[in-house]
Every structure is written in C-alpha cells, then in structure tokens.
N, C-alpha and C. Protein backbone atom coordinates (compact mmCIF):
# COMPACT_ATOMS: atom_id res chain seq x y z
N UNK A 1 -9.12 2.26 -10.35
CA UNK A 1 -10.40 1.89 -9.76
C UNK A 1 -10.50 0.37 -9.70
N UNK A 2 -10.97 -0.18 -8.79
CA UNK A 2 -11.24 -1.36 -8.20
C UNK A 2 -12.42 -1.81 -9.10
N UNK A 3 -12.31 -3.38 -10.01
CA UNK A 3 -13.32 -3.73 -10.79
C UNK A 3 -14.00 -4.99 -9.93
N UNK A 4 -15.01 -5.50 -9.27
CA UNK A 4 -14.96 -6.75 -9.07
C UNK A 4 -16.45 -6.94 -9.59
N UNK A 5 -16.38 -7.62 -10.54
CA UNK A 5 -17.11 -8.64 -11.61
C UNK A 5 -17.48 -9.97 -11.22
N UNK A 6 -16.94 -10.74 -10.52
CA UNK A 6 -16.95 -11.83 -10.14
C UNK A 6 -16.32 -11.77 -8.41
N UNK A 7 -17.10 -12.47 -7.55
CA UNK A 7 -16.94 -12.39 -6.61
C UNK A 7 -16.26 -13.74 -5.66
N UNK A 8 -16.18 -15.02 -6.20
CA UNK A 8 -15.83 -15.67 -5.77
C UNK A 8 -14.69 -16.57 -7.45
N UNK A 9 -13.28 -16.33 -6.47
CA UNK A 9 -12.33 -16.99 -7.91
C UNK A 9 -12.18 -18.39 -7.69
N UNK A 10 -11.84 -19.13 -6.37
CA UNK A 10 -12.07 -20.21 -6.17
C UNK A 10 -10.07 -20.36 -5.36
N UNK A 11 -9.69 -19.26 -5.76
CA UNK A 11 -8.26 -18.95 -5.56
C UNK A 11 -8.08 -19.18 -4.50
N UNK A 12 -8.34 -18.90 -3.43
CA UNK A 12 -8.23 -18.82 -2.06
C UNK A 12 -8.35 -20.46 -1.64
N UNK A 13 -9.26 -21.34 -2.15
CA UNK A 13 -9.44 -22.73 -1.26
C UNK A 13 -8.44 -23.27 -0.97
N UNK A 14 -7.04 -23.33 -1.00
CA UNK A 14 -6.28 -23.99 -0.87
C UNK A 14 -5.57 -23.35 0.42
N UNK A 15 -6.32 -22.30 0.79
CA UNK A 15 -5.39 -21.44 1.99
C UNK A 15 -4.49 -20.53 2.00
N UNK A 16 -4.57 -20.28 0.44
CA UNK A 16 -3.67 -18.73 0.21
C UNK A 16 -4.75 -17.50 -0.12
N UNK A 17 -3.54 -16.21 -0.21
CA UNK A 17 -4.48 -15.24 -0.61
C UNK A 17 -3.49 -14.37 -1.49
N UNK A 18 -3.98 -13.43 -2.13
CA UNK A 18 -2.78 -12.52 -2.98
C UNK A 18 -2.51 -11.76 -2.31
N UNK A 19 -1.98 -10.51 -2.27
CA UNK A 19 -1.72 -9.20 -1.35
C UNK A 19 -1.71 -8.80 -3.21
N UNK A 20 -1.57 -7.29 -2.46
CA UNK A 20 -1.72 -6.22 -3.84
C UNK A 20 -0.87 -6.64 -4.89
N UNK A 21 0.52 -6.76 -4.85
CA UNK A 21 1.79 -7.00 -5.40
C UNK A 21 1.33 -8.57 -5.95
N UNK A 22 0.78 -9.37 -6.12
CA UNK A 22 0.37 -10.39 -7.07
C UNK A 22 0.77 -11.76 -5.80
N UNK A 23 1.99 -11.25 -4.72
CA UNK A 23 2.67 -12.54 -4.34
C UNK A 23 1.39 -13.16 -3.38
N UNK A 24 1.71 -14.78 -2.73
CA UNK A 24 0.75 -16.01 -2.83
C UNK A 24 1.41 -15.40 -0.80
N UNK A 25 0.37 -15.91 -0.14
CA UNK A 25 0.33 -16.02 1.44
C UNK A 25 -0.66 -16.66 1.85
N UNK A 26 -0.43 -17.30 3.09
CA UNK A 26 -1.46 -17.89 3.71
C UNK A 26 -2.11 -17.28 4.15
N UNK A 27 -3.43 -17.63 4.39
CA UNK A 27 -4.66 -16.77 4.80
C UNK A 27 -3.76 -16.27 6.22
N UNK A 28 -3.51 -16.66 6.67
CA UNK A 28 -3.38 -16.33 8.30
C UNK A 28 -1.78 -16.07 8.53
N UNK A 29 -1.50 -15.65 7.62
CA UNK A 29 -0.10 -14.72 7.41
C UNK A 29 0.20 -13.30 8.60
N UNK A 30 1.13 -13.07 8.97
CA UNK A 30 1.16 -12.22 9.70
C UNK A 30 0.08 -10.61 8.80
N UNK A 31 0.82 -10.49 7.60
CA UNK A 31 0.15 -9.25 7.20
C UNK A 31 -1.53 -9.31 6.84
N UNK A 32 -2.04 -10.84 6.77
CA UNK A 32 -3.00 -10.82 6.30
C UNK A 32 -4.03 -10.43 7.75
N UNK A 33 -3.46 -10.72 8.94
CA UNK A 33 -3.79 -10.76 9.77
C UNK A 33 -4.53 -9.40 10.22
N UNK A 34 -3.16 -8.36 10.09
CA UNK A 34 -3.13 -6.99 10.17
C UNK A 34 -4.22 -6.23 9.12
N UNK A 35 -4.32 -6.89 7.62
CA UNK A 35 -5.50 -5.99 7.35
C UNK A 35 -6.86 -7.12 7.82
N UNK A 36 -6.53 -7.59 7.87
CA UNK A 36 -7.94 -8.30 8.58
C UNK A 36 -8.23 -7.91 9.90
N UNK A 37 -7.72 -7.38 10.59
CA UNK A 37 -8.09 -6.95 11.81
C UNK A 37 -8.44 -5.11 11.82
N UNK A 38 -8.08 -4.39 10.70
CA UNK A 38 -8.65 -3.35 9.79
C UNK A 38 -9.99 -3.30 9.71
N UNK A 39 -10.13 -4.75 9.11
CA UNK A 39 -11.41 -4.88 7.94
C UNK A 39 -12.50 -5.13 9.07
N UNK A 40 -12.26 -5.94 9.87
CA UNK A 40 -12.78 -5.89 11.08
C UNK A 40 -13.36 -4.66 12.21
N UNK A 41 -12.42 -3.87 11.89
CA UNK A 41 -12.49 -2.46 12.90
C UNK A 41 -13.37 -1.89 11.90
N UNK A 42 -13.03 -1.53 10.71
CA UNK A 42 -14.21 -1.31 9.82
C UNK A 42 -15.70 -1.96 9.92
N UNK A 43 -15.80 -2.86 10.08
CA UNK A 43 -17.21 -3.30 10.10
C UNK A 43 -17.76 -2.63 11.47
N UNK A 44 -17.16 -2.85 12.17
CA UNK A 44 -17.68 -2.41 14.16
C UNK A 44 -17.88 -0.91 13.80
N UNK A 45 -17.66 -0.33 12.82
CA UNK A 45 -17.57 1.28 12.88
C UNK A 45 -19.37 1.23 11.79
N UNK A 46 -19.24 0.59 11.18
CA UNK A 46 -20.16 0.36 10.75
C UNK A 46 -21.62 -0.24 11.17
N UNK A 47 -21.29 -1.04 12.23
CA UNK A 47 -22.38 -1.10 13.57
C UNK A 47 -22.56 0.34 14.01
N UNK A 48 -21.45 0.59 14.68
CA UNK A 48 -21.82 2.14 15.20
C UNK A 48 -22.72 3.40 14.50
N UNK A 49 -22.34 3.03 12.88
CA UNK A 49 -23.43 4.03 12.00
C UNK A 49 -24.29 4.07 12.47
N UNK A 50 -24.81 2.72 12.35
CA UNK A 50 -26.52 2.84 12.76
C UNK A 50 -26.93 3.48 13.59
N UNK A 51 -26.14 4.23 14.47
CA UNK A 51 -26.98 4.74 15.94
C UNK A 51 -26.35 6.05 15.71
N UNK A 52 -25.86 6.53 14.73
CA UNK A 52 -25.17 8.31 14.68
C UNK A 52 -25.92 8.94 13.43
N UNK A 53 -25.62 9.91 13.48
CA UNK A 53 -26.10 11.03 12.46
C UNK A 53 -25.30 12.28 12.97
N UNK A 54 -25.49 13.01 11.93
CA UNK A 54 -24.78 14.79 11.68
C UNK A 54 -23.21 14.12 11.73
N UNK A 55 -22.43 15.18 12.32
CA UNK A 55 -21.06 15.47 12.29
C UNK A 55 -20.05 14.07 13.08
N UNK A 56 -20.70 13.35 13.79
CA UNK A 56 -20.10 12.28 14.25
C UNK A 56 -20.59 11.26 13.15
N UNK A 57 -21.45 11.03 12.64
CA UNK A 57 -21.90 10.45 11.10
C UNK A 57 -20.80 10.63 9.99
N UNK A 58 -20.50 12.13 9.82
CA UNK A 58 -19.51 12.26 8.63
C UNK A 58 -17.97 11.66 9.32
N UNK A 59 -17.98 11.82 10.29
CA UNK A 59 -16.44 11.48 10.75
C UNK A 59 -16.11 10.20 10.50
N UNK A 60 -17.26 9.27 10.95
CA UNK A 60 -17.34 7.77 11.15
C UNK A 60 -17.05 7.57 9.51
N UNK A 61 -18.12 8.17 8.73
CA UNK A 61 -17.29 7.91 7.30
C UNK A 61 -16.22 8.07 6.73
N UNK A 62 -15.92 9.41 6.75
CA UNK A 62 -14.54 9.51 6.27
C UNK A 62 -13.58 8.51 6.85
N UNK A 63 -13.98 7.93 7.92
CA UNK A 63 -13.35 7.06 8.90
C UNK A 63 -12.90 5.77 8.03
N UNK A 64 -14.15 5.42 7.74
CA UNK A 64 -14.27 3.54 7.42
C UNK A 64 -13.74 4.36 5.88
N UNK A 65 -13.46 4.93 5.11
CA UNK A 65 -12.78 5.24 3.84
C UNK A 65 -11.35 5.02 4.12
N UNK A 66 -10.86 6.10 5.65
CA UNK A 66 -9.59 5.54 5.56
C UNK A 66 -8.82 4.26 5.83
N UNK A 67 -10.02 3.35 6.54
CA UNK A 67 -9.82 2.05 6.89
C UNK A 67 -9.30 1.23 5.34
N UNK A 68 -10.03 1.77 4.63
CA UNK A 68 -9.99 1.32 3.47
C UNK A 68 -8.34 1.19 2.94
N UNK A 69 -8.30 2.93 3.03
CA UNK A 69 -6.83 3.22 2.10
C UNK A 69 -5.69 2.39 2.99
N UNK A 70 -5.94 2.30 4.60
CA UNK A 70 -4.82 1.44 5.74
C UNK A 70 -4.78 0.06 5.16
N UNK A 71 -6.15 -1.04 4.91
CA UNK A 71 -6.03 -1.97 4.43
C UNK A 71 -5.00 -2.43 3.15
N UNK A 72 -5.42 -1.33 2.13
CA UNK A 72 -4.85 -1.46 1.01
C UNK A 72 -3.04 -1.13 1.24
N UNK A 73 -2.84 -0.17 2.29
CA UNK A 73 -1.59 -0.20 2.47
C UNK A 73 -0.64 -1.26 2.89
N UNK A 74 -1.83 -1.98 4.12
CA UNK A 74 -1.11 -3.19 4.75
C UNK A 74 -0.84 -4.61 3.82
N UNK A 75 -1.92 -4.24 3.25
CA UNK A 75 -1.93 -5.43 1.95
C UNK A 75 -0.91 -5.37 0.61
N UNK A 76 0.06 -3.95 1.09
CA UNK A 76 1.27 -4.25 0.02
C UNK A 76 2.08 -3.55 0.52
N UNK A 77 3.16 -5.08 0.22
CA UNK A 77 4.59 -5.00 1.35
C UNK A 77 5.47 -3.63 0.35
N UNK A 78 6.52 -3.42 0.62
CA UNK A 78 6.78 -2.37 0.28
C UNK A 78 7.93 -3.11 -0.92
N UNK A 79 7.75 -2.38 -1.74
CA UNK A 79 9.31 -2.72 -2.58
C UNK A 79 9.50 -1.42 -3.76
N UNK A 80 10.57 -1.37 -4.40
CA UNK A 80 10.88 -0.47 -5.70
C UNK A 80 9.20 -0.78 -6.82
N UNK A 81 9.12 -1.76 -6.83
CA UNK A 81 7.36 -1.94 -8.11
C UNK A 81 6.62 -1.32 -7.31
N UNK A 82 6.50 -1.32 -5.59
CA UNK A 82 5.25 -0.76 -5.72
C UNK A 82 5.31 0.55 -4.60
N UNK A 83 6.21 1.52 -5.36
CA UNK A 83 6.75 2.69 -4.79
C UNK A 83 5.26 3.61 -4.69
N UNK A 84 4.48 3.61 -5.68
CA UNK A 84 3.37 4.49 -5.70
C UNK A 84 2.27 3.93 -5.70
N UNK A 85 2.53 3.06 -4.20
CA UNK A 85 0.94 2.28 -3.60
C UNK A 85 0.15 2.89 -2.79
N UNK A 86 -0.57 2.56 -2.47
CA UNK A 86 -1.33 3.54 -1.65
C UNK A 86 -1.40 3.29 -0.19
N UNK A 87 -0.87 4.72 0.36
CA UNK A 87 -0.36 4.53 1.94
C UNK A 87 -1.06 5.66 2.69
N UNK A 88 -1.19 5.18 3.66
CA UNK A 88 -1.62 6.13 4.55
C UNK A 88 -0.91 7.42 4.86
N UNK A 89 -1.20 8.87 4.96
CA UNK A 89 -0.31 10.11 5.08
C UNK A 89 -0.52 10.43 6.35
N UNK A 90 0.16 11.74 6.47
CA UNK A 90 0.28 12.21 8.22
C UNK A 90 -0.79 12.93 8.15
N UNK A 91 -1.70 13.71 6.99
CA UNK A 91 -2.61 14.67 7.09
C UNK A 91 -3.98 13.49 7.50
N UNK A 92 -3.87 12.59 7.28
CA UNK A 92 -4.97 11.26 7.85
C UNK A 92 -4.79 11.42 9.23
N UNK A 93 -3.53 11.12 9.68
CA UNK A 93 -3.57 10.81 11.01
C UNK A 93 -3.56 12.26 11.89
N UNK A 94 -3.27 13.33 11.17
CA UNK A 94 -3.59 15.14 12.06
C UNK A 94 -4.83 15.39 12.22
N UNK A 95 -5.67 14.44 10.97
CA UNK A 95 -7.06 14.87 11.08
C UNK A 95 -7.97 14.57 12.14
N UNK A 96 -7.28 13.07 12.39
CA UNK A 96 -8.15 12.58 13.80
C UNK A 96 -7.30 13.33 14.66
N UNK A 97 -6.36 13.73 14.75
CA UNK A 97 -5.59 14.59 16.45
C UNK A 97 -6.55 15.69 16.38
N UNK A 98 -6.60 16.35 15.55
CA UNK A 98 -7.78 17.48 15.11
C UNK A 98 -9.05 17.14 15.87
N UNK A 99 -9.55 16.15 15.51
CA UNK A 99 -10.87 15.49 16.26
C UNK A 99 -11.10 15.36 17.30
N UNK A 100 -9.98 14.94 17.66
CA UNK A 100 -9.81 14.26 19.20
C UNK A 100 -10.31 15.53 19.81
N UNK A 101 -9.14 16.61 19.43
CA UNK A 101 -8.60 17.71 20.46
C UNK A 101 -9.61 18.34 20.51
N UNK A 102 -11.16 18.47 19.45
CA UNK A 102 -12.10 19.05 19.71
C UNK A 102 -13.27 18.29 20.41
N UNK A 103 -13.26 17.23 20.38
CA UNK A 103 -14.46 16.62 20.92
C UNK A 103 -13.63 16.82 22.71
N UNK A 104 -12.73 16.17 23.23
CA UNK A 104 -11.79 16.23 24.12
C UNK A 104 -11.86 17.43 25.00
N UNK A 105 -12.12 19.16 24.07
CA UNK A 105 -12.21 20.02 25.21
C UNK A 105 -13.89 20.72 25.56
N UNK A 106 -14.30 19.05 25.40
CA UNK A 106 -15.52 19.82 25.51
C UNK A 106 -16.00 18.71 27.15
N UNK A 107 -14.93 17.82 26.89
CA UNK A 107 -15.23 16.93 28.35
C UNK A 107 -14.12 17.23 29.86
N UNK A 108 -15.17 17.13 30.48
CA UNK A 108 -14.12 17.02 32.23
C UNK A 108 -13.29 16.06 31.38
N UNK A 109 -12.05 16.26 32.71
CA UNK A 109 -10.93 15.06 32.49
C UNK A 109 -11.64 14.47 33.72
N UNK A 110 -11.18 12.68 33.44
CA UNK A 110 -11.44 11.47 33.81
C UNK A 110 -10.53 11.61 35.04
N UNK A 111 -11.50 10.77 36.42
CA UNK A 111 -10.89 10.44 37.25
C UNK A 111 -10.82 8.70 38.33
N UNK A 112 -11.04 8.30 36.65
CA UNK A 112 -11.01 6.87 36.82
C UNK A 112 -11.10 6.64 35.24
N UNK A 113 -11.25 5.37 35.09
CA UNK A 113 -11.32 4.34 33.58
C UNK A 113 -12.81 4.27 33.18
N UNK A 114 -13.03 4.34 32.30
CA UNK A 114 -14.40 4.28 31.98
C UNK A 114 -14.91 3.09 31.48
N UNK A 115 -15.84 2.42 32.00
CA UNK A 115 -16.26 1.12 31.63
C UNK A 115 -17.29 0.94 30.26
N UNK A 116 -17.26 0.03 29.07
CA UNK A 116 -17.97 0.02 28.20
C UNK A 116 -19.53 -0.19 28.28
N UNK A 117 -20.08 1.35 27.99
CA UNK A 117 -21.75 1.56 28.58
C UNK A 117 -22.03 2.74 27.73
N UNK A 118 -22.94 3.25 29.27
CA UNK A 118 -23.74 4.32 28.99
C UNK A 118 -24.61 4.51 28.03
N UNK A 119 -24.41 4.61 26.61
CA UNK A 119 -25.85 4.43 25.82
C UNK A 119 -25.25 3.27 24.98
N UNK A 120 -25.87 3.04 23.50
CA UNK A 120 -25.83 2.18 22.87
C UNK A 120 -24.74 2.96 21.90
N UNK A 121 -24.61 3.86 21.08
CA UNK A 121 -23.50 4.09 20.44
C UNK A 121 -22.03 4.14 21.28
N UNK A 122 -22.27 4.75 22.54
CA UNK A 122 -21.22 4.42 23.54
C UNK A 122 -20.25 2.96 23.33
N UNK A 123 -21.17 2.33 23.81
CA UNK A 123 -21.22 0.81 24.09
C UNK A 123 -20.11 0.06 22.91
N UNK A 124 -21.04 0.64 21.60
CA UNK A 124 -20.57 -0.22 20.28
C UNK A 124 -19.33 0.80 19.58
N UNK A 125 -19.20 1.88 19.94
CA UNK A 125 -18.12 2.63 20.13
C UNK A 125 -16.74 2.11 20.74
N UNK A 126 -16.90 1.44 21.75
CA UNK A 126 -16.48 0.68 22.57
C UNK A 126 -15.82 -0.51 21.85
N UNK A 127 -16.38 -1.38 21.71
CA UNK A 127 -16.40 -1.99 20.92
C UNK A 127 -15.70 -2.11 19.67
N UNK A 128 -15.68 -1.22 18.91
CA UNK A 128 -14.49 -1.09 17.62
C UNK A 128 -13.18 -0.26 18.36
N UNK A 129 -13.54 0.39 19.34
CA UNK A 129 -12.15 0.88 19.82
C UNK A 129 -11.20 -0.67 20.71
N UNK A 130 -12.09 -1.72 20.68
CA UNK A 130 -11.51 -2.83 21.12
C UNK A 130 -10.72 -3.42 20.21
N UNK A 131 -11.64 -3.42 19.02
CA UNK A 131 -10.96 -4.13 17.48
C UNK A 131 -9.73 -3.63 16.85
N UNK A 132 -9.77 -2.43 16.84
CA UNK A 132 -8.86 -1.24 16.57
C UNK A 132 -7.72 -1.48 16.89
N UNK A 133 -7.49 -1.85 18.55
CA UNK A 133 -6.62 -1.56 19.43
C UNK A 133 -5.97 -3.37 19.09
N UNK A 134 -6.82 -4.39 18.84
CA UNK A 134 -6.23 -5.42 17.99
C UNK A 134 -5.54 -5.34 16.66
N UNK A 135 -6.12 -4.51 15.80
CA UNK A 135 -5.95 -4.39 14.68
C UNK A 135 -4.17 -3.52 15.34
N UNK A 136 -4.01 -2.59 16.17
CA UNK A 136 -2.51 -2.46 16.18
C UNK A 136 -2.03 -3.31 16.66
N UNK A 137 -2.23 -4.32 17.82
CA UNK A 137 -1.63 -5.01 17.98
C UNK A 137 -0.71 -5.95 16.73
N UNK A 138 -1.86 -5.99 15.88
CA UNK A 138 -1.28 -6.93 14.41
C UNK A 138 -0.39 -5.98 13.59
N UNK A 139 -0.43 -5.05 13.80
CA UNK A 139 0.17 -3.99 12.76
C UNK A 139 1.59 -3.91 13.31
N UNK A 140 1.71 -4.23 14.99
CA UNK A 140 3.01 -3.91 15.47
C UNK A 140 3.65 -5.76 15.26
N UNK A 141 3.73 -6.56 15.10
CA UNK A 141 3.83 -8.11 15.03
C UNK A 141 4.51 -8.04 14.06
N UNK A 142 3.57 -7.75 12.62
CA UNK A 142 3.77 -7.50 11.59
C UNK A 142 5.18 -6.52 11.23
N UNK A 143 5.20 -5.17 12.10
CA UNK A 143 6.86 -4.81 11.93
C UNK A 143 7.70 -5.44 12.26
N UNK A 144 7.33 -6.37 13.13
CA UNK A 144 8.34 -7.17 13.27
C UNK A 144 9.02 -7.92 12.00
N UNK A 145 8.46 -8.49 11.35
CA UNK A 145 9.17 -9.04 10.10
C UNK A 145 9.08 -8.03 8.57
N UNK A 146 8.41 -7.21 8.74
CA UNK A 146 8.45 -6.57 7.31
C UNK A 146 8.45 -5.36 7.66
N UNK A 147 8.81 -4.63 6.85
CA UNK A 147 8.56 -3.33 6.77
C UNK A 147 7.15 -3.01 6.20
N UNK A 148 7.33 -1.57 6.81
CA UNK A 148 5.39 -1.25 7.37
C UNK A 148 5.64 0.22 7.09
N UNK A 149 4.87 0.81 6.46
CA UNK A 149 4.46 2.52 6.39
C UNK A 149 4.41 2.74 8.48
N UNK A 150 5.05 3.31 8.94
CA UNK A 150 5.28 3.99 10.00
C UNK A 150 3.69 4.60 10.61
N UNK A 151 3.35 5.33 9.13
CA UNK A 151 2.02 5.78 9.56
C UNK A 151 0.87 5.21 9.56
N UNK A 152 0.75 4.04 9.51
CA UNK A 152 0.21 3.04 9.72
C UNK A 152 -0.71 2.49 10.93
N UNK A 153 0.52 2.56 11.82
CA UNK A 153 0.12 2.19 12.96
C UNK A 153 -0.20 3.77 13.77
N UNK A 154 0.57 4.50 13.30
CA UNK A 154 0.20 6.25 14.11
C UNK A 154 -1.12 6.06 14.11
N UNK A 155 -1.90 6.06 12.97
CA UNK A 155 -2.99 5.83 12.09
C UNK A 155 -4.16 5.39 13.25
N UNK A 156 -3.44 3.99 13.27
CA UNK A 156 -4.55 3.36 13.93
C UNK A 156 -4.14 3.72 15.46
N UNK A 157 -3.18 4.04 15.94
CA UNK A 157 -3.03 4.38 17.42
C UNK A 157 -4.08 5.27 18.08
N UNK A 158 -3.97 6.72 17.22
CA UNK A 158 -4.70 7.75 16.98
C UNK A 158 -6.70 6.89 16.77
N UNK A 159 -6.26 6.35 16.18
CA UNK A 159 -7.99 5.60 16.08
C UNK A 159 -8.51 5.67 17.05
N UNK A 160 -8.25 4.48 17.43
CA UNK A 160 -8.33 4.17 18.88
C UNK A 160 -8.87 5.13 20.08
N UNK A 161 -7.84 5.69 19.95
CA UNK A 161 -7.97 7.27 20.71
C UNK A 161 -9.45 8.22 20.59
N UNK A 162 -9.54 8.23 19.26
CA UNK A 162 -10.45 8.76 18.76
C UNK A 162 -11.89 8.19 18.97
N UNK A 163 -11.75 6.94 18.72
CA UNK A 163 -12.92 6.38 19.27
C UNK A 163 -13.26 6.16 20.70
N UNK A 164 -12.52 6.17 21.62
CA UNK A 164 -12.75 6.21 23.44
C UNK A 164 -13.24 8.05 23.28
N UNK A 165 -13.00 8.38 22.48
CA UNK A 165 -13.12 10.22 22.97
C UNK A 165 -14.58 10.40 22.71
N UNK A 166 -14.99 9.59 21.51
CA UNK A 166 -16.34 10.05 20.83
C UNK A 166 -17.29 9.13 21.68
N UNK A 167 -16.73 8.12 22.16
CA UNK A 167 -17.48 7.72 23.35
C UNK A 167 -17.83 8.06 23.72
N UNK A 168 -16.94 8.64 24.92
CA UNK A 168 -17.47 10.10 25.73
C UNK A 168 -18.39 10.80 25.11
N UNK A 169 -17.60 11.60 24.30
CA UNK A 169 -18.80 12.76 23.79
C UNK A 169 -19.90 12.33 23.30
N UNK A 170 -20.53 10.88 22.81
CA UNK A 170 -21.76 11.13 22.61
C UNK A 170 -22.78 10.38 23.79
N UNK A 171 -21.54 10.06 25.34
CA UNK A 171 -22.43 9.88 26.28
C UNK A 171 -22.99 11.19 26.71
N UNK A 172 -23.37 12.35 26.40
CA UNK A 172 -23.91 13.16 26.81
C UNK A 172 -22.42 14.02 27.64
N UNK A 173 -21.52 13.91 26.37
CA UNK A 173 -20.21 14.47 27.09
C UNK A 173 -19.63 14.24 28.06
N UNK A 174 -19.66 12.98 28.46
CA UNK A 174 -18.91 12.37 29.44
C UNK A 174 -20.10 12.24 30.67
N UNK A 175 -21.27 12.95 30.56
CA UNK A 175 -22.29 12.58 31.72
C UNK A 175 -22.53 11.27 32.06
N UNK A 176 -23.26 10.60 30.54
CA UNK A 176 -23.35 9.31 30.69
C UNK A 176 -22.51 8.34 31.18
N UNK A 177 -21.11 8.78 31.09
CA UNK A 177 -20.30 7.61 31.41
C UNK A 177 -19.97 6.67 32.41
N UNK A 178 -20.41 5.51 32.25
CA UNK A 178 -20.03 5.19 33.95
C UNK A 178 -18.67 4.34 34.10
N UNK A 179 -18.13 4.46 35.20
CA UNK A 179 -16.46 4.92 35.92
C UNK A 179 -16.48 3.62 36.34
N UNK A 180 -15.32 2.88 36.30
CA UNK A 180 -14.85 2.14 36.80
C UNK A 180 -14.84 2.47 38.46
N UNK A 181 -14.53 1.40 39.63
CA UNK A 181 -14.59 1.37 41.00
C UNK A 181 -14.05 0.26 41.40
N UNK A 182 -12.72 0.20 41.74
CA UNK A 182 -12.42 -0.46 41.98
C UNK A 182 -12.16 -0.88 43.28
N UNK A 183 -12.08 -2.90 42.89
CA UNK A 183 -12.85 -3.03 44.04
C UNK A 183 -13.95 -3.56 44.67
N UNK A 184 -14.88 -2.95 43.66
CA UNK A 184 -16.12 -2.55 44.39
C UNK A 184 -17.06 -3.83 44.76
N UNK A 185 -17.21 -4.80 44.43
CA UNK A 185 -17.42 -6.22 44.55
C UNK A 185 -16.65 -7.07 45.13
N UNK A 186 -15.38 -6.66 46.18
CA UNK A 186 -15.06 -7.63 47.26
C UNK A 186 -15.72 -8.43 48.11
C-alpha cells in the first residue's frame, strides 16, 4: 500500500524524478513522459465523470484504477528486482474489447469520421480519447529504448477505442453524432 505522509520532498527541484525501482531521471525522460501522458488521460476521464452516471460511471472507474496500475507499470523499467511489479494483464485489456463489442452493437456503422461534439460528455469524451491516443504515442517512443510490458500499449490502444465508442453511445447511440463533410467550406 502506497503511504504518502508528506507531500512535497523537495527531491524533484533539481529536475529529476525517481521511477519505482529507486533510479534518478529527468523529469522529461522518455518514460516519465509516457506515464505522464497516463496521468493526464486519467484526469480528462475524470472531467468526463462529471457528466456520467450508472454503468458508463462504473466503467469510467474501473477505468481511471487501471490508469493507475498502467502508470505504475510504466514507471518501472523492467529488470530481475523488479520481476513482481505491477503490470498491466490481458484480462484488463479483454475487458475493454468486451466493452467495446457491447456498446459497438448497439450503433449503425459510420459512414464518415465523426467530429468532436454532440453533447457535452461526447465532447470531453473526445477529448481524453485525444490524450490517450498521446499517451500511446509516448508509450510507443518509449519502446524504442527500453523495454515495455507489451500490454501496455494493447492497453491503451484498446482505450482509445473504447472511448470514441462510448462517445457514440452516449450521443444518443450514435444519433447525436455529427459527421465530418468534407470539403464542405470550399
């Protein structure tokens, strides 16, 4: 369990930060980047609370929990000490395919791109599926030099996904949505 007693160490002013494993990085380290762009997608999901309730409410939570456990994963590089860190699993990332595939057959398929609207959870829905889709961008950078839990980025790919779907579905199931036209302002 996570103790924090004191909230500011003074550790950081010099422009480093720890990762789980004790070692020293710059704030703006490739990996720090990657859970910071997490922690980020987390907060935007947390805008979105405000405007949900019932079963898209519980999802969004369980949601920003697993944001949690992704952070903590990205935040420790992999080695033999820290074999039993905490990583993201495939039953995380089946759960949102699970999600998807039900919110998903309840909408027409798209015959254009959908532009960020229609109501206000839409909108800010939108919105963390923007952050998200940064947050992999950093996650894929990041494989580039280190090794990375695989499911990681599934993780957040699948996010992503998940959040353009619930879009939809809570524009009134894709009614609300309004369609790209391209073009249309020549």
């Amino acid at each position: 369990m996570v103790v924090l007693s004191k909230i500011y160490t003074r550790s950081g002013d010099k422009g480093k930060t720890s990762l789980v494993d004790g070692a020293r990085v710059s704030k703006h380290h490739v990996r720090v980047e990657a859970y910071g762009a997490v922690d980020e997608t987390n907060a935007a999901i947390g805008v979105v609370r405000l405007y949900t309730k019932g079963k898209n409410d519980q999802m969004l939570a369980r949601i920003q929990n697993d944001l949690f456990d992704l952070g903590a994963d990205l935040a420790t590089p992999h080695s033999k000490k820290m074999d039993k860190a905490l990583r993201i699993v495939a039953t995380q990332v089946k759960r949102l395919e699970s999600e998807i595939d039900a919110m998903n057959k309840t909408l027409k398929p798209l015959n254009s791109f959908v532009l960020p609207g229609g109501s206000d959870v839409a909108a800010y829905l939108h919105v963390a599926r923007t952050i998200c889709r940064r947050s992999e961008r950093s996650i894929t950078a990041l494989m580039e030099v280190e090794d990375v839990n695989p499911l990681a980025l599934q993780y957040t790919n699948r996010l992503s996904d998940h959040l353009f779907v619930m879009s939809r579905y809570v524009n009134d199931k894709g009614k609300k949505d309004v369609l790209w036209v391209p073009g249309l302002n020549r």
